[in-house]
PDB file of N, CA and C in Angstrom:
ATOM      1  N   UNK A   1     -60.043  10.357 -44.489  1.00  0.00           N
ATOM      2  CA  UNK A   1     -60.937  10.771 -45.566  1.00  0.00           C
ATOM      3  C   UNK A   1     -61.747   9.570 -46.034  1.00  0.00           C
ATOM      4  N   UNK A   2     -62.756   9.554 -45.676  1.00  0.00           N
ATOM      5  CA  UNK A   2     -63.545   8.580 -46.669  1.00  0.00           C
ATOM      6  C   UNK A   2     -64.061   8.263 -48.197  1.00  0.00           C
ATOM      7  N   UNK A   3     -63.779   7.369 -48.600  1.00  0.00           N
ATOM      8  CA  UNK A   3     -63.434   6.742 -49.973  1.00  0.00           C
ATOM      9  C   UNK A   3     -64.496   6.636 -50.665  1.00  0.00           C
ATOM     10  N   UNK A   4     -65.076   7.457 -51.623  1.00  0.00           N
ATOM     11  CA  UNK A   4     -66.224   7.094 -52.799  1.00  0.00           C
ATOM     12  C   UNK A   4     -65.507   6.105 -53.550  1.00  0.00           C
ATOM     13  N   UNK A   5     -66.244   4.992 -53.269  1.00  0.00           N
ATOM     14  CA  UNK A   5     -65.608   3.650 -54.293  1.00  0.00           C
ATOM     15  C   UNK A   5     -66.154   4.018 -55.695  1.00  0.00           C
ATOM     16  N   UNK A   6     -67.640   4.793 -56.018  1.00  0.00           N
ATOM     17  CA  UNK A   6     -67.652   4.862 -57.591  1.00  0.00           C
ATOM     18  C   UNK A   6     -66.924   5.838 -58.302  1.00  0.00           C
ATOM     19  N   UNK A   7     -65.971   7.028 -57.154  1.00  0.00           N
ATOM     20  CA  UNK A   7     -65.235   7.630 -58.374  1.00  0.00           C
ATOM     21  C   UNK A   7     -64.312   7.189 -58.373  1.00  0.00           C
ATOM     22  N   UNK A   8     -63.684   6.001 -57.165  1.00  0.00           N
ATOM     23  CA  UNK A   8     -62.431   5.276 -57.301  1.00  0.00           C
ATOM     24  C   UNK A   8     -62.601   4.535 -58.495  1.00  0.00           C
ATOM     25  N   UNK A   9     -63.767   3.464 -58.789  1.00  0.00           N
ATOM     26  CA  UNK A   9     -63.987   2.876 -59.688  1.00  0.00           C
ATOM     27  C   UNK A   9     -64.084   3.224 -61.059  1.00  0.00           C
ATOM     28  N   UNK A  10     -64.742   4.608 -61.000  1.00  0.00           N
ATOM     29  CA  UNK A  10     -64.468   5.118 -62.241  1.00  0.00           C
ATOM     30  C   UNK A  10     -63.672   5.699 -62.932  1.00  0.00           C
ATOM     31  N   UNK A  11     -62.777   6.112 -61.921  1.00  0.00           N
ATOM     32  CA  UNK A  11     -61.179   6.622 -62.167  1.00  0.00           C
ATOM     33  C   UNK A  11     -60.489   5.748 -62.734  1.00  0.00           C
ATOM     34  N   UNK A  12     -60.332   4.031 -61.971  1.00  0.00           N
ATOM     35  CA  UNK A  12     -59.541   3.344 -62.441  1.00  0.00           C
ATOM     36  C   UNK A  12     -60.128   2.376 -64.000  1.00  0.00           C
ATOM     37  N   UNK A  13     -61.468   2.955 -64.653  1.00  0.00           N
ATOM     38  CA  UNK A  13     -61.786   2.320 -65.551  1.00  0.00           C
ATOM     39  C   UNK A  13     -61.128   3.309 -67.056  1.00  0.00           C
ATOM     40  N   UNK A  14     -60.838   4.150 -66.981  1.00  0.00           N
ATOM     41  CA  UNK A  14     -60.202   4.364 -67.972  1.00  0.00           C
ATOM     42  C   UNK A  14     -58.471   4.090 -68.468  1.00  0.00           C
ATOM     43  N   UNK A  15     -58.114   3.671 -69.790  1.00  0.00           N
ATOM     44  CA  UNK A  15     -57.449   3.254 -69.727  1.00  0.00           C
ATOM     45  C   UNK A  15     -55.874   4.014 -69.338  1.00  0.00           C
ATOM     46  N   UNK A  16     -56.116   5.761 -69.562  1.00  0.00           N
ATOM     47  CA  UNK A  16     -55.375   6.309 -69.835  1.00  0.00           C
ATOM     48  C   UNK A  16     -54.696   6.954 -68.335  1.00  0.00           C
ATOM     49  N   UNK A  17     -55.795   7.094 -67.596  1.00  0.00           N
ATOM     50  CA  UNK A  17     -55.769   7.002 -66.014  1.00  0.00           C
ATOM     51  C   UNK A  17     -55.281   6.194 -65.472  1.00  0.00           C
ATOM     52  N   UNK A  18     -55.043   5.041 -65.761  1.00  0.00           N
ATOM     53  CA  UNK A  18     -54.670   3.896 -65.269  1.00  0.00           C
ATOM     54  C   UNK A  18     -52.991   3.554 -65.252  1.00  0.00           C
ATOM     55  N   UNK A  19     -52.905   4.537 -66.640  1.00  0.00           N
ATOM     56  CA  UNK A  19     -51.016   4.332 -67.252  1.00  0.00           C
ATOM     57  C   UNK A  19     -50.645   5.637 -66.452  1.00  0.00           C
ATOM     58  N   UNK A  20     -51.282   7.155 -66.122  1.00  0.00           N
ATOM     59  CA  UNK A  20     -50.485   7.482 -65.330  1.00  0.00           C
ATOM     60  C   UNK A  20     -50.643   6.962 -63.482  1.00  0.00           C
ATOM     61  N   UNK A  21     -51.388   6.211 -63.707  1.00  0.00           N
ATOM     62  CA  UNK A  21     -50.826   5.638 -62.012  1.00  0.00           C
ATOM     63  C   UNK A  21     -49.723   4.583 -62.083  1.00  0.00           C
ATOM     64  N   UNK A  22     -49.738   4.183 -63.099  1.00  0.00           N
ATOM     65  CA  UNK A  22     -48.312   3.336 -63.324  1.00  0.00           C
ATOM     66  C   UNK A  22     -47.173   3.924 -63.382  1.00  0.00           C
ATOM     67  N   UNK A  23     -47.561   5.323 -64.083  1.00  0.00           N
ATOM     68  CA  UNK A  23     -46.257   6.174 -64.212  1.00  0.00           C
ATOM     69  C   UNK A  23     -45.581   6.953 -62.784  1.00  0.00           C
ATOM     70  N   UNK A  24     -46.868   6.716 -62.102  1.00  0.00           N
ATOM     71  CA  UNK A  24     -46.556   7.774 -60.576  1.00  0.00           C
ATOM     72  C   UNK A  24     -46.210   6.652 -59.554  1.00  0.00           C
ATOM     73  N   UNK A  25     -45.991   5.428 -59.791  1.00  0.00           N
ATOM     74  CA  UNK A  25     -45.595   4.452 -59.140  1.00  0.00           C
ATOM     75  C   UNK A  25     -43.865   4.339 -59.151  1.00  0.00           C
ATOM     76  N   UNK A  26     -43.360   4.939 -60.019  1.00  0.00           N
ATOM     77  CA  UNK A  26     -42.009   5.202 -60.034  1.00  0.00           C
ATOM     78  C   UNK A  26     -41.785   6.558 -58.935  1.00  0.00           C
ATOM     79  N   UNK A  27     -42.471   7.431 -59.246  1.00  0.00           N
ATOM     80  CA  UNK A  27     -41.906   8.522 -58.391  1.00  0.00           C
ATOM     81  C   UNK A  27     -42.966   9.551 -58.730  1.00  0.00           C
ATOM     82  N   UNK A  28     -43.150  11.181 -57.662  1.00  0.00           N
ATOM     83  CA  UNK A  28     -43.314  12.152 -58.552  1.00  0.00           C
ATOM     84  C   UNK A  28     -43.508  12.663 -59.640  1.00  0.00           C
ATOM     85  N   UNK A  29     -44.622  13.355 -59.923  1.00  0.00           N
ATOM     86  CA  UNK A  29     -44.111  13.910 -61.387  1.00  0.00           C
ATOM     87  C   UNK A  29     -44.554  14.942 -61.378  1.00  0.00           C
ATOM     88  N   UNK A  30     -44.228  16.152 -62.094  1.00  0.00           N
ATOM     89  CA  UNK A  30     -44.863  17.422 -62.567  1.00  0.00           C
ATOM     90  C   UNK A  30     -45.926  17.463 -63.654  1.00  0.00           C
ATOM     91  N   UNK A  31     -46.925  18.040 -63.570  1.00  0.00           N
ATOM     92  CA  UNK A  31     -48.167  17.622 -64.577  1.00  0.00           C
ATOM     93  C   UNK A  31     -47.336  17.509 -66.126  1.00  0.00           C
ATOM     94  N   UNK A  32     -46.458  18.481 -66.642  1.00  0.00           N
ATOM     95  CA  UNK A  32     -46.373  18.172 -67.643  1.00  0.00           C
ATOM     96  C   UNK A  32     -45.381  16.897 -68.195  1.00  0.00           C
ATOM     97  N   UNK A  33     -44.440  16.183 -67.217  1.00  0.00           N
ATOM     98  CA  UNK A  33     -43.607  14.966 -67.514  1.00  0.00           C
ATOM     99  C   UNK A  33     -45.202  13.988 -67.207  1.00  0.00           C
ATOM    100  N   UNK A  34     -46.052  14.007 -66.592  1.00  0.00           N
ATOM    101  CA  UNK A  34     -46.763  13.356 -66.954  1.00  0.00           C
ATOM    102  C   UNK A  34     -47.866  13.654 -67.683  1.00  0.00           C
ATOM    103  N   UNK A  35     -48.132  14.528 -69.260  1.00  0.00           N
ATOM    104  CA  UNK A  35     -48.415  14.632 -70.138  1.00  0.00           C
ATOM    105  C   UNK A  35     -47.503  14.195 -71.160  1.00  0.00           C
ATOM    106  N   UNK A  36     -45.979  14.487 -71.135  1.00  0.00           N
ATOM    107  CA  UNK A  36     -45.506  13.706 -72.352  1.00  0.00           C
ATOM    108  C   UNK A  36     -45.917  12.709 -73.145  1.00  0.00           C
ATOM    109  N   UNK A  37     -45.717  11.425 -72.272  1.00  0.00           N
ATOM    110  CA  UNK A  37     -46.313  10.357 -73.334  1.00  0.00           C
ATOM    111  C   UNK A  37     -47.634  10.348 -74.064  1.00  0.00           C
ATOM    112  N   UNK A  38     -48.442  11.012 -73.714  1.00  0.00           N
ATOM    113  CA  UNK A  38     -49.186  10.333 -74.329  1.00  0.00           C
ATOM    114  C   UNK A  38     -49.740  11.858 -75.602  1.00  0.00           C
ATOM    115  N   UNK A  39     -50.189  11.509 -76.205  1.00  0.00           N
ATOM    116  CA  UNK A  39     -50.718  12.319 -77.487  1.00  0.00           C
ATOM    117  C   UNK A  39     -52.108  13.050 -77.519  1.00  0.00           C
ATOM    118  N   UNK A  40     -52.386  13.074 -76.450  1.00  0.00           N
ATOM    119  CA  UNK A  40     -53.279  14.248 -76.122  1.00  0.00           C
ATOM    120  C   UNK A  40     -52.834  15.782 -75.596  1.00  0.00           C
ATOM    121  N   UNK A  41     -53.979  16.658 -75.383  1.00  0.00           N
ATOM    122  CA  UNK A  41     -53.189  17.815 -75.037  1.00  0.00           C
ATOM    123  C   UNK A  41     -53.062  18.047 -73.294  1.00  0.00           C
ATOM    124  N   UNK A  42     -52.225  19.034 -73.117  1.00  0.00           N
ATOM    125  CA  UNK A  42     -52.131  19.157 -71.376  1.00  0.00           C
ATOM    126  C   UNK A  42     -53.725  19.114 -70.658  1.00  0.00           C
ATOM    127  N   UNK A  43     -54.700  20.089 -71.431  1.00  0.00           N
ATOM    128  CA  UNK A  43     -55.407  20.422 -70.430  1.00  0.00           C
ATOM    129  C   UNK A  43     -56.306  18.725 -70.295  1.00  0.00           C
ATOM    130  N   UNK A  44     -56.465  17.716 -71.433  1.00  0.00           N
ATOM    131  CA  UNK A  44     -57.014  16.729 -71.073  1.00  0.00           C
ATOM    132  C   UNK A  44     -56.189  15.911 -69.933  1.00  0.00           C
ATOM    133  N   UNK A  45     -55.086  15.876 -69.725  1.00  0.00           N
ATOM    134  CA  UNK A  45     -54.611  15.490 -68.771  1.00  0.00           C
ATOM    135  C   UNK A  45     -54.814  15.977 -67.666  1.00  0.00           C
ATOM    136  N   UNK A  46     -54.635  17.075 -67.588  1.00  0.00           N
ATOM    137  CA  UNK A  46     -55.077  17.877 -66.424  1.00  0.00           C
ATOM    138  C   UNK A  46     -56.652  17.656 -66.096  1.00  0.00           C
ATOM    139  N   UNK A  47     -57.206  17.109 -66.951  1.00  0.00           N
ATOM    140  CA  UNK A  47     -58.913  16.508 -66.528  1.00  0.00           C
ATOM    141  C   UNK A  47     -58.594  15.407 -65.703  1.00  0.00           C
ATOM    142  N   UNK A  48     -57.866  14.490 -66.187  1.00  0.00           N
ATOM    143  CA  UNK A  48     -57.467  13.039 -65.945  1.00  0.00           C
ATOM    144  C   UNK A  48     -56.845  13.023 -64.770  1.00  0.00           C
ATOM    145  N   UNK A  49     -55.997  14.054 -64.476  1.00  0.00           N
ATOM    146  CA  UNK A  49     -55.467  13.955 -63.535  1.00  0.00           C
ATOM    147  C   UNK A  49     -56.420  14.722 -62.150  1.00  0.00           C
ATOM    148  N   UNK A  50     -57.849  15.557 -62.020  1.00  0.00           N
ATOM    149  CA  UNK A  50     -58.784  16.108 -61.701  1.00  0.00           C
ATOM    150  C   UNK A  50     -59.479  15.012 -60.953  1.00  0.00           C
ATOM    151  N   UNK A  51     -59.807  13.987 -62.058  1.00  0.00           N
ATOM    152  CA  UNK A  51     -60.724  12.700 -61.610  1.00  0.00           C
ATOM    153  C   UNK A  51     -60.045  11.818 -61.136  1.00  0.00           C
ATOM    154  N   UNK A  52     -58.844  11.881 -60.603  1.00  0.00           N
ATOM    155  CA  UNK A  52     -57.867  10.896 -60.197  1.00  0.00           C
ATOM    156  C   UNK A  52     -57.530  11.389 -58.474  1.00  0.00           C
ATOM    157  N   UNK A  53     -57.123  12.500 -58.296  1.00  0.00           N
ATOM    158  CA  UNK A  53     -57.376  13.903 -57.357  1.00  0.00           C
ATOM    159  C   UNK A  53     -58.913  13.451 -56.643  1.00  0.00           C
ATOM    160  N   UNK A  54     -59.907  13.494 -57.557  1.00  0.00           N
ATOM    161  CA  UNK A  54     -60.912  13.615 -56.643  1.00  0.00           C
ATOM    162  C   UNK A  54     -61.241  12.244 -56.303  1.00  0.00           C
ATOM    163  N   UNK A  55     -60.743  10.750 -56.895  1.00  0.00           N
ATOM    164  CA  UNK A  55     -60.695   9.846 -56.066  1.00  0.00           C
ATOM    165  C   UNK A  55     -60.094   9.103 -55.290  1.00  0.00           C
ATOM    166  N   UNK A  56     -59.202  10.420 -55.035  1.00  0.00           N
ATOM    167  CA  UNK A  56     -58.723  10.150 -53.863  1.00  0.00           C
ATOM    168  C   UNK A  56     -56.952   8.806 -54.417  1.00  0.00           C
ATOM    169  N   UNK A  57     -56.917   8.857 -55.649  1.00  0.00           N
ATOM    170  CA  UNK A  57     -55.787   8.288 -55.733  1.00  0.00           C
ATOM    171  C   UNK A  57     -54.583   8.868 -56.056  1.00  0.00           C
ATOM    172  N   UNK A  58     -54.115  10.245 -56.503  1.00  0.00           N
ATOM    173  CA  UNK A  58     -53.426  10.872 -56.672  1.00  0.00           C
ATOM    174  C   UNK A  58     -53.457  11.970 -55.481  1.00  0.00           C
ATOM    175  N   UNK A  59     -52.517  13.141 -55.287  1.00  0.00           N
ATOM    176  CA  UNK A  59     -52.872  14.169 -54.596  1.00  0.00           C
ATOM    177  C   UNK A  59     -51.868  14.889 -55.407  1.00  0.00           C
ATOM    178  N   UNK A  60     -51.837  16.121 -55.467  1.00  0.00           N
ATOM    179  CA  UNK A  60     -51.474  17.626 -56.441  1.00  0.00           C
ATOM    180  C   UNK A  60     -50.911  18.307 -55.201  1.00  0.00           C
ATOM    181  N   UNK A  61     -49.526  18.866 -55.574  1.00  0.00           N
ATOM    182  CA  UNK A  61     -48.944  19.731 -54.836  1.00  0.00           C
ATOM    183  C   UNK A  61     -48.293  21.124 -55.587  1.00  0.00           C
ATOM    184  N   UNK A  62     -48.912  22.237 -55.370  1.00  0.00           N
ATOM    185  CA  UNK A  62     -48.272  23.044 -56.223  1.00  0.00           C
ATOM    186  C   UNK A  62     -46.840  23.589 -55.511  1.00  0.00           C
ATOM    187  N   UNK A  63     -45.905  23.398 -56.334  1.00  0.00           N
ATOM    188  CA  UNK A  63     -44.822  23.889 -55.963  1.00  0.00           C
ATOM    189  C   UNK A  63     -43.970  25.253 -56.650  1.00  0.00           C
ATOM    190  N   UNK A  64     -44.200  26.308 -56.414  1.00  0.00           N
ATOM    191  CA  UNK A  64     -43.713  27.528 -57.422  1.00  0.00           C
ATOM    192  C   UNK A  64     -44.627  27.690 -58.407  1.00  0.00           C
ATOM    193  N   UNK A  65     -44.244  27.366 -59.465  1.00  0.00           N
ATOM    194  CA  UNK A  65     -45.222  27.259 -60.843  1.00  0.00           C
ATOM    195  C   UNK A  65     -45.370  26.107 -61.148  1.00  0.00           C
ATOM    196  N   UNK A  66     -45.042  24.817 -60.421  1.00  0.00           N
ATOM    197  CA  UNK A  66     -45.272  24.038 -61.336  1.00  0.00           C
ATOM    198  C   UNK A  66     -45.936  22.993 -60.286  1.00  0.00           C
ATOM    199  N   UNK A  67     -46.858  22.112 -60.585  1.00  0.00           N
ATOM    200  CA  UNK A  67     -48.042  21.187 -60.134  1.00  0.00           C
ATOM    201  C   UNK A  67     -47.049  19.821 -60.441  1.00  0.00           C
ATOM    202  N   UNK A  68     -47.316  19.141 -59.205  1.00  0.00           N
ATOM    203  CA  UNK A  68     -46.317  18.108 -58.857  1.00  0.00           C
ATOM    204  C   UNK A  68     -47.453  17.010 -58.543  1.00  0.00           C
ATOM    205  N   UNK A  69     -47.499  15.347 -59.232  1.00  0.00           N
ATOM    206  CA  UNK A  69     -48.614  14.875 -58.465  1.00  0.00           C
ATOM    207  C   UNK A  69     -47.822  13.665 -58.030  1.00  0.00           C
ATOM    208  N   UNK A  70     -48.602  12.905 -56.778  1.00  0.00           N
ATOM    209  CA  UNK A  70     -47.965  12.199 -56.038  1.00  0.00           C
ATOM    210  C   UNK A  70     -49.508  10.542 -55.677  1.00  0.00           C
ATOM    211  N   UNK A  71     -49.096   9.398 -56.367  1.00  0.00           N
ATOM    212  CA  UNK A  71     -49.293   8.509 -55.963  1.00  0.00           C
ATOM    213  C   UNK A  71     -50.095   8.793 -54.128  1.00  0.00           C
ATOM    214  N   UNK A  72     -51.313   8.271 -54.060  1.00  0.00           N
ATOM    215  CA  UNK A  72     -52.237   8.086 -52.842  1.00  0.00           C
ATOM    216  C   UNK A  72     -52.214   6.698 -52.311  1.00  0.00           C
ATOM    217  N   UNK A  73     -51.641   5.761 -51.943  1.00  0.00           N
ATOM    218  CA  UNK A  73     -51.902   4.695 -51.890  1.00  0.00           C
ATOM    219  C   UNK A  73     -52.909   4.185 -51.193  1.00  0.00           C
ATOM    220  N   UNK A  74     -53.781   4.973 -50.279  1.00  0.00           N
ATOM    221  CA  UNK A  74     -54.811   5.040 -49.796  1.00  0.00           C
ATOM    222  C   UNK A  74     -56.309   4.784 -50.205  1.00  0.00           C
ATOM    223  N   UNK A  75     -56.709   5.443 -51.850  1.00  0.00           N
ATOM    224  CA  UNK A  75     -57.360   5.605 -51.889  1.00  0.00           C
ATOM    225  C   UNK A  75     -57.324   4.122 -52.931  1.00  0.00           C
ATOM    226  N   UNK A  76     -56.369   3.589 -53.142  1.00  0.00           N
ATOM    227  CA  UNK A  76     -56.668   2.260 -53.763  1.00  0.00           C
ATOM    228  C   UNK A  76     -56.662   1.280 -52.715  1.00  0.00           C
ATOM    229  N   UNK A  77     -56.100   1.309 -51.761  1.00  0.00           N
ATOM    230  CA  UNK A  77     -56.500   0.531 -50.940  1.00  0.00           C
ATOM    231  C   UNK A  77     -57.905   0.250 -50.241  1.00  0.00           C
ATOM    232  N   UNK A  78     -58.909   1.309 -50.370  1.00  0.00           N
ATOM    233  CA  UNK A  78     -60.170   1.421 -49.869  1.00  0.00           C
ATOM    234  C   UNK A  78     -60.566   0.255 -50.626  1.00  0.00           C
ATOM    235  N   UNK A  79     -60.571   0.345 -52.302  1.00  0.00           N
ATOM    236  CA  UNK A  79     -61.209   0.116 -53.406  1.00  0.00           C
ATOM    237  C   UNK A  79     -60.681  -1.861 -52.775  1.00  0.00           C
ATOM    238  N   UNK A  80     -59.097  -1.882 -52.689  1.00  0.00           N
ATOM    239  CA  UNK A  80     -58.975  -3.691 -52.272  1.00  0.00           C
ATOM    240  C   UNK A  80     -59.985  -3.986 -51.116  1.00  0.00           C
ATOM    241  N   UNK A  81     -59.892  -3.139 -50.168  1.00  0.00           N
ATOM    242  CA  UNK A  81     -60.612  -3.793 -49.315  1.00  0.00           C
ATOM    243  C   UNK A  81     -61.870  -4.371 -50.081  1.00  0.00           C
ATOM    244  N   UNK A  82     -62.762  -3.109 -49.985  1.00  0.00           N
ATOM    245  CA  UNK A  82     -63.854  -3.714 -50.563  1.00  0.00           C
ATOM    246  C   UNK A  82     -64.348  -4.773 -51.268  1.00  0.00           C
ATOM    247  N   UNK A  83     -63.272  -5.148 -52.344  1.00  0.00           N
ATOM    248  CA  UNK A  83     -62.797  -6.079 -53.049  1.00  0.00           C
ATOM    249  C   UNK A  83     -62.799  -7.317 -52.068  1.00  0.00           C
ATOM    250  N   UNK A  84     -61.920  -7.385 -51.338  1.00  0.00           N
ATOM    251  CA  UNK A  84     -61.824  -8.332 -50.666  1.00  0.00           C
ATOM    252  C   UNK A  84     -63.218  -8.943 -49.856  1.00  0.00           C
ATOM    253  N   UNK A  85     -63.637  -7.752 -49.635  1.00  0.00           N
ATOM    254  CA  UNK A  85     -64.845  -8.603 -48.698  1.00  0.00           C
ATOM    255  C   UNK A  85     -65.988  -9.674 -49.785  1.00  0.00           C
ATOM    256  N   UNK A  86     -65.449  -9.699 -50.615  1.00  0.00           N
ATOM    257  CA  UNK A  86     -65.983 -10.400 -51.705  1.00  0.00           C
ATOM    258  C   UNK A  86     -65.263 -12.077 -51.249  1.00  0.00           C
ATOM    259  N   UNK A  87     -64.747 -12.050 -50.745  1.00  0.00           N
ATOM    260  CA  UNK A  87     -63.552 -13.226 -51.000  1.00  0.00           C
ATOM    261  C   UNK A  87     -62.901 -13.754 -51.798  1.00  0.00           C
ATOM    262  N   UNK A  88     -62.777 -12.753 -53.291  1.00  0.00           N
ATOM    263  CA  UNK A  88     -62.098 -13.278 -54.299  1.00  0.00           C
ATOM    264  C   UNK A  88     -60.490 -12.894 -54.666  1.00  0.00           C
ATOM    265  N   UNK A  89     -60.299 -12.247 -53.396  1.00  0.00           N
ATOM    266  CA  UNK A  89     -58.851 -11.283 -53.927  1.00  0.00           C
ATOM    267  C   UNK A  89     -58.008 -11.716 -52.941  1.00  0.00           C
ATOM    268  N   UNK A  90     -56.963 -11.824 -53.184  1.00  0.00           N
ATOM    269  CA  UNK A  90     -56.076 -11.887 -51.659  1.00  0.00           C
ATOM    270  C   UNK A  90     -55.346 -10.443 -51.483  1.00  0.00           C
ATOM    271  N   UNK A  91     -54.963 -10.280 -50.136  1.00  0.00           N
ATOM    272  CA  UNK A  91     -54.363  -8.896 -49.808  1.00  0.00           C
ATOM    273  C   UNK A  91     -53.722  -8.284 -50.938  1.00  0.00           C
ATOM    274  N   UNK A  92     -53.976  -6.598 -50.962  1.00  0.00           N
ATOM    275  CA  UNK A  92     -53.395  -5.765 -52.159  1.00  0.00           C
ATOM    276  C   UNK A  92     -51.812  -6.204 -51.819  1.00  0.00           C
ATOM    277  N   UNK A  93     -51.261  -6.560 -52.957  1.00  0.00           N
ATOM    278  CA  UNK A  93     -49.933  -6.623 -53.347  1.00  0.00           C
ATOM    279  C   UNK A  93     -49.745  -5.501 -54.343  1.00  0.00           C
ATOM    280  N   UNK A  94     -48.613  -4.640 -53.250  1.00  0.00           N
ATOM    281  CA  UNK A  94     -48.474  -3.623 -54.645  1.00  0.00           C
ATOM    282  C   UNK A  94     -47.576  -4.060 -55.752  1.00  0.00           C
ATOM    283  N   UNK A  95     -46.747  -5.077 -55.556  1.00  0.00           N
ATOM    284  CA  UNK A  95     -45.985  -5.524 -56.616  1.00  0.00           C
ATOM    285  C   UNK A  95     -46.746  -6.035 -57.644  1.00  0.00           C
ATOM    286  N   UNK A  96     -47.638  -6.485 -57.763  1.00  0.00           N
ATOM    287  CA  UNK A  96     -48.670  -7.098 -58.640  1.00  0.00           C
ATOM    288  C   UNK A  96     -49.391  -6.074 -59.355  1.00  0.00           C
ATOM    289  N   UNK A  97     -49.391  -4.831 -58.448  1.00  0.00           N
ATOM    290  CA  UNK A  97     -50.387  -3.969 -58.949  1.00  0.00           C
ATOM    291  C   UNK A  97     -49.281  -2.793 -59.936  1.00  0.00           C
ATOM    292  N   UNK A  98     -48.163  -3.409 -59.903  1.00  0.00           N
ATOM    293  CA  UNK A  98     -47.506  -2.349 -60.415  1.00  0.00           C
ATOM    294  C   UNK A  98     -47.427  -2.936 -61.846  1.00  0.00           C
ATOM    295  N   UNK A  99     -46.942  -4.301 -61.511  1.00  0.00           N
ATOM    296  CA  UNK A  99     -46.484  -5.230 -62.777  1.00  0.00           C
ATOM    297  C   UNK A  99     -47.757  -4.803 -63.528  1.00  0.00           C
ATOM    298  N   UNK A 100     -49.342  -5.128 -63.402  1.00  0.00           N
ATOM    299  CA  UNK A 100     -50.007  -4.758 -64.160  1.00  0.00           C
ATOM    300  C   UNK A 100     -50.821  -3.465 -64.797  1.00  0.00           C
ATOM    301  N   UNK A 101     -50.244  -2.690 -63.695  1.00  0.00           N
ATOM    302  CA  UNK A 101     -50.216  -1.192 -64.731  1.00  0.00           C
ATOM    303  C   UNK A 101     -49.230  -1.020 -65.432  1.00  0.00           C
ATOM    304  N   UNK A 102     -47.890  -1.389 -65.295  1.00  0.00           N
ATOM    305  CA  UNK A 102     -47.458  -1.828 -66.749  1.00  0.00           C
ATOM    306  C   UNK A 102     -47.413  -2.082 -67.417  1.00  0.00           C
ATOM    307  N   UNK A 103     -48.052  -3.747 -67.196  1.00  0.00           N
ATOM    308  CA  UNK A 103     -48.655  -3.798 -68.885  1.00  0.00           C
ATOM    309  C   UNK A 103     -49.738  -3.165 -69.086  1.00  0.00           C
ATOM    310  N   UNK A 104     -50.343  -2.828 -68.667  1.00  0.00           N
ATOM    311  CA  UNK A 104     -51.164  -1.731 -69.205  1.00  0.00           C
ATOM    312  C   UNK A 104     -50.993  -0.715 -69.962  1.00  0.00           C
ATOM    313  N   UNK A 105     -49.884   0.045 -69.504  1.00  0.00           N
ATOM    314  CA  UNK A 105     -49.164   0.688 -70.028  1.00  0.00           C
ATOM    315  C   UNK A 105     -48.331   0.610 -71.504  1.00  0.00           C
ATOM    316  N   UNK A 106     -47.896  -0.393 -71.080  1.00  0.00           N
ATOM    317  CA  UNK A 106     -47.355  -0.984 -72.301  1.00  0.00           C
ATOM    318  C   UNK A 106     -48.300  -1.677 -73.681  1.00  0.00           C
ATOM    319  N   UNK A 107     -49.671  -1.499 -73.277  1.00  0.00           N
ATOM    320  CA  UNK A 107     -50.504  -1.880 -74.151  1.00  0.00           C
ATOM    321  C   UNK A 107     -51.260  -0.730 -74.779  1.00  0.00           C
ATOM    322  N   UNK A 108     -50.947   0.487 -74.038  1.00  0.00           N
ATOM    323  CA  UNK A 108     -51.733   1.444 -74.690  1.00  0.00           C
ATOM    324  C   UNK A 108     -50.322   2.331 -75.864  1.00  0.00           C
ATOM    325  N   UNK A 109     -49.303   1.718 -75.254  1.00  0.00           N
ATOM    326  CA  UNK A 109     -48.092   2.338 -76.071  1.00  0.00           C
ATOM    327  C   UNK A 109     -48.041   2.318 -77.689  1.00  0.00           C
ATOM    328  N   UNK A 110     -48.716   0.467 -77.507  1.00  0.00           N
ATOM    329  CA  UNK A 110     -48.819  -0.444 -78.684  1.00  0.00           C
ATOM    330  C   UNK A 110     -49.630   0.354 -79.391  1.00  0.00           C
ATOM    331  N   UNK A 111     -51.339   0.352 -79.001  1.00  0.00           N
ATOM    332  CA  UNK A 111     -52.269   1.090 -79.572  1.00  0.00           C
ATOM    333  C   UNK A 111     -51.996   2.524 -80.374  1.00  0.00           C
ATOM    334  N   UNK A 112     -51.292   2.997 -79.512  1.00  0.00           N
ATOM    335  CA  UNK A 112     -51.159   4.431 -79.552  1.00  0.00           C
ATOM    336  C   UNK A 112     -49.802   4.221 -80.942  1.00  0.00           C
ATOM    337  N   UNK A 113     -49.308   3.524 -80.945  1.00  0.00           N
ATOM    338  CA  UNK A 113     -48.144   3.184 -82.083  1.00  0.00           C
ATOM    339  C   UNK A 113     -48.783   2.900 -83.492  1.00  0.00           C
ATOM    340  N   UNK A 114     -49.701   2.148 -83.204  1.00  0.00           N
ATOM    341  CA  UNK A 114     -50.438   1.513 -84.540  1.00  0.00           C
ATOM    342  C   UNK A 114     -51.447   2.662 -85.134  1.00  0.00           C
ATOM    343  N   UNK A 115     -51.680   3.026 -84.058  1.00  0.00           N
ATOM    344  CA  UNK A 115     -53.138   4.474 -84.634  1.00  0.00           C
ATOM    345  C   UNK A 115     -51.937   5.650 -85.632  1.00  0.00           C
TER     346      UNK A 115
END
């Protein structure tokens, strides 16, 4: 499948998109364990998770009744390459990339605590 880097790019510029790819880096999830955290309603997630789907970094599996989404590692990898041909990046490390959707994560927790 070939990779639109601007909806990859624009997928990964929001912040809230960004914490559930951190969250799908652990495992699976069903749309609504990944609506819990955060304090919006399902169907905005279900947007979030739409524009994530269509760039190619998530993929959606319906299983019975319930919508299961699953980490793409593919479609972020398009986005390193590209990156790379810049010469400023060294090879995607997913360990790096996990550590910092965590804190990411962990920074919108903060936000979301103080609001």
């Amino acid at each position: 499948m070939p990779y639109d880097l601007d909806l990859i790019f624009s997928a990964l510029a929001d912040p809230t998109r960004r914490a559930i790819l951190s969250m799908l880096l652990e495992d699976d999830m069903a749309v609504s364990d990944v609506a819990a955290p955060f304090g919006i309603s399902l169907a905005a997630i279900s947007k979030h998770l739409v524009t994530l789907a269509a760039a190619g970094l998530i993929q959606q599996e319906r299983r019975g009744r319930i919508t299961w989404c699953k980490l793409d590692p593919e479609g972020m990898r398009a986005a390193a390459v590209w990156m790379r041909g810049f010469g400023q990046l060294d090879p995607l490390d997913l360990d790096d990339f996990e550590r910092f959707l965590a804190s990411q994560l962990s920074g919108l927790e903060l936000e979301d605590d103080r609001n």
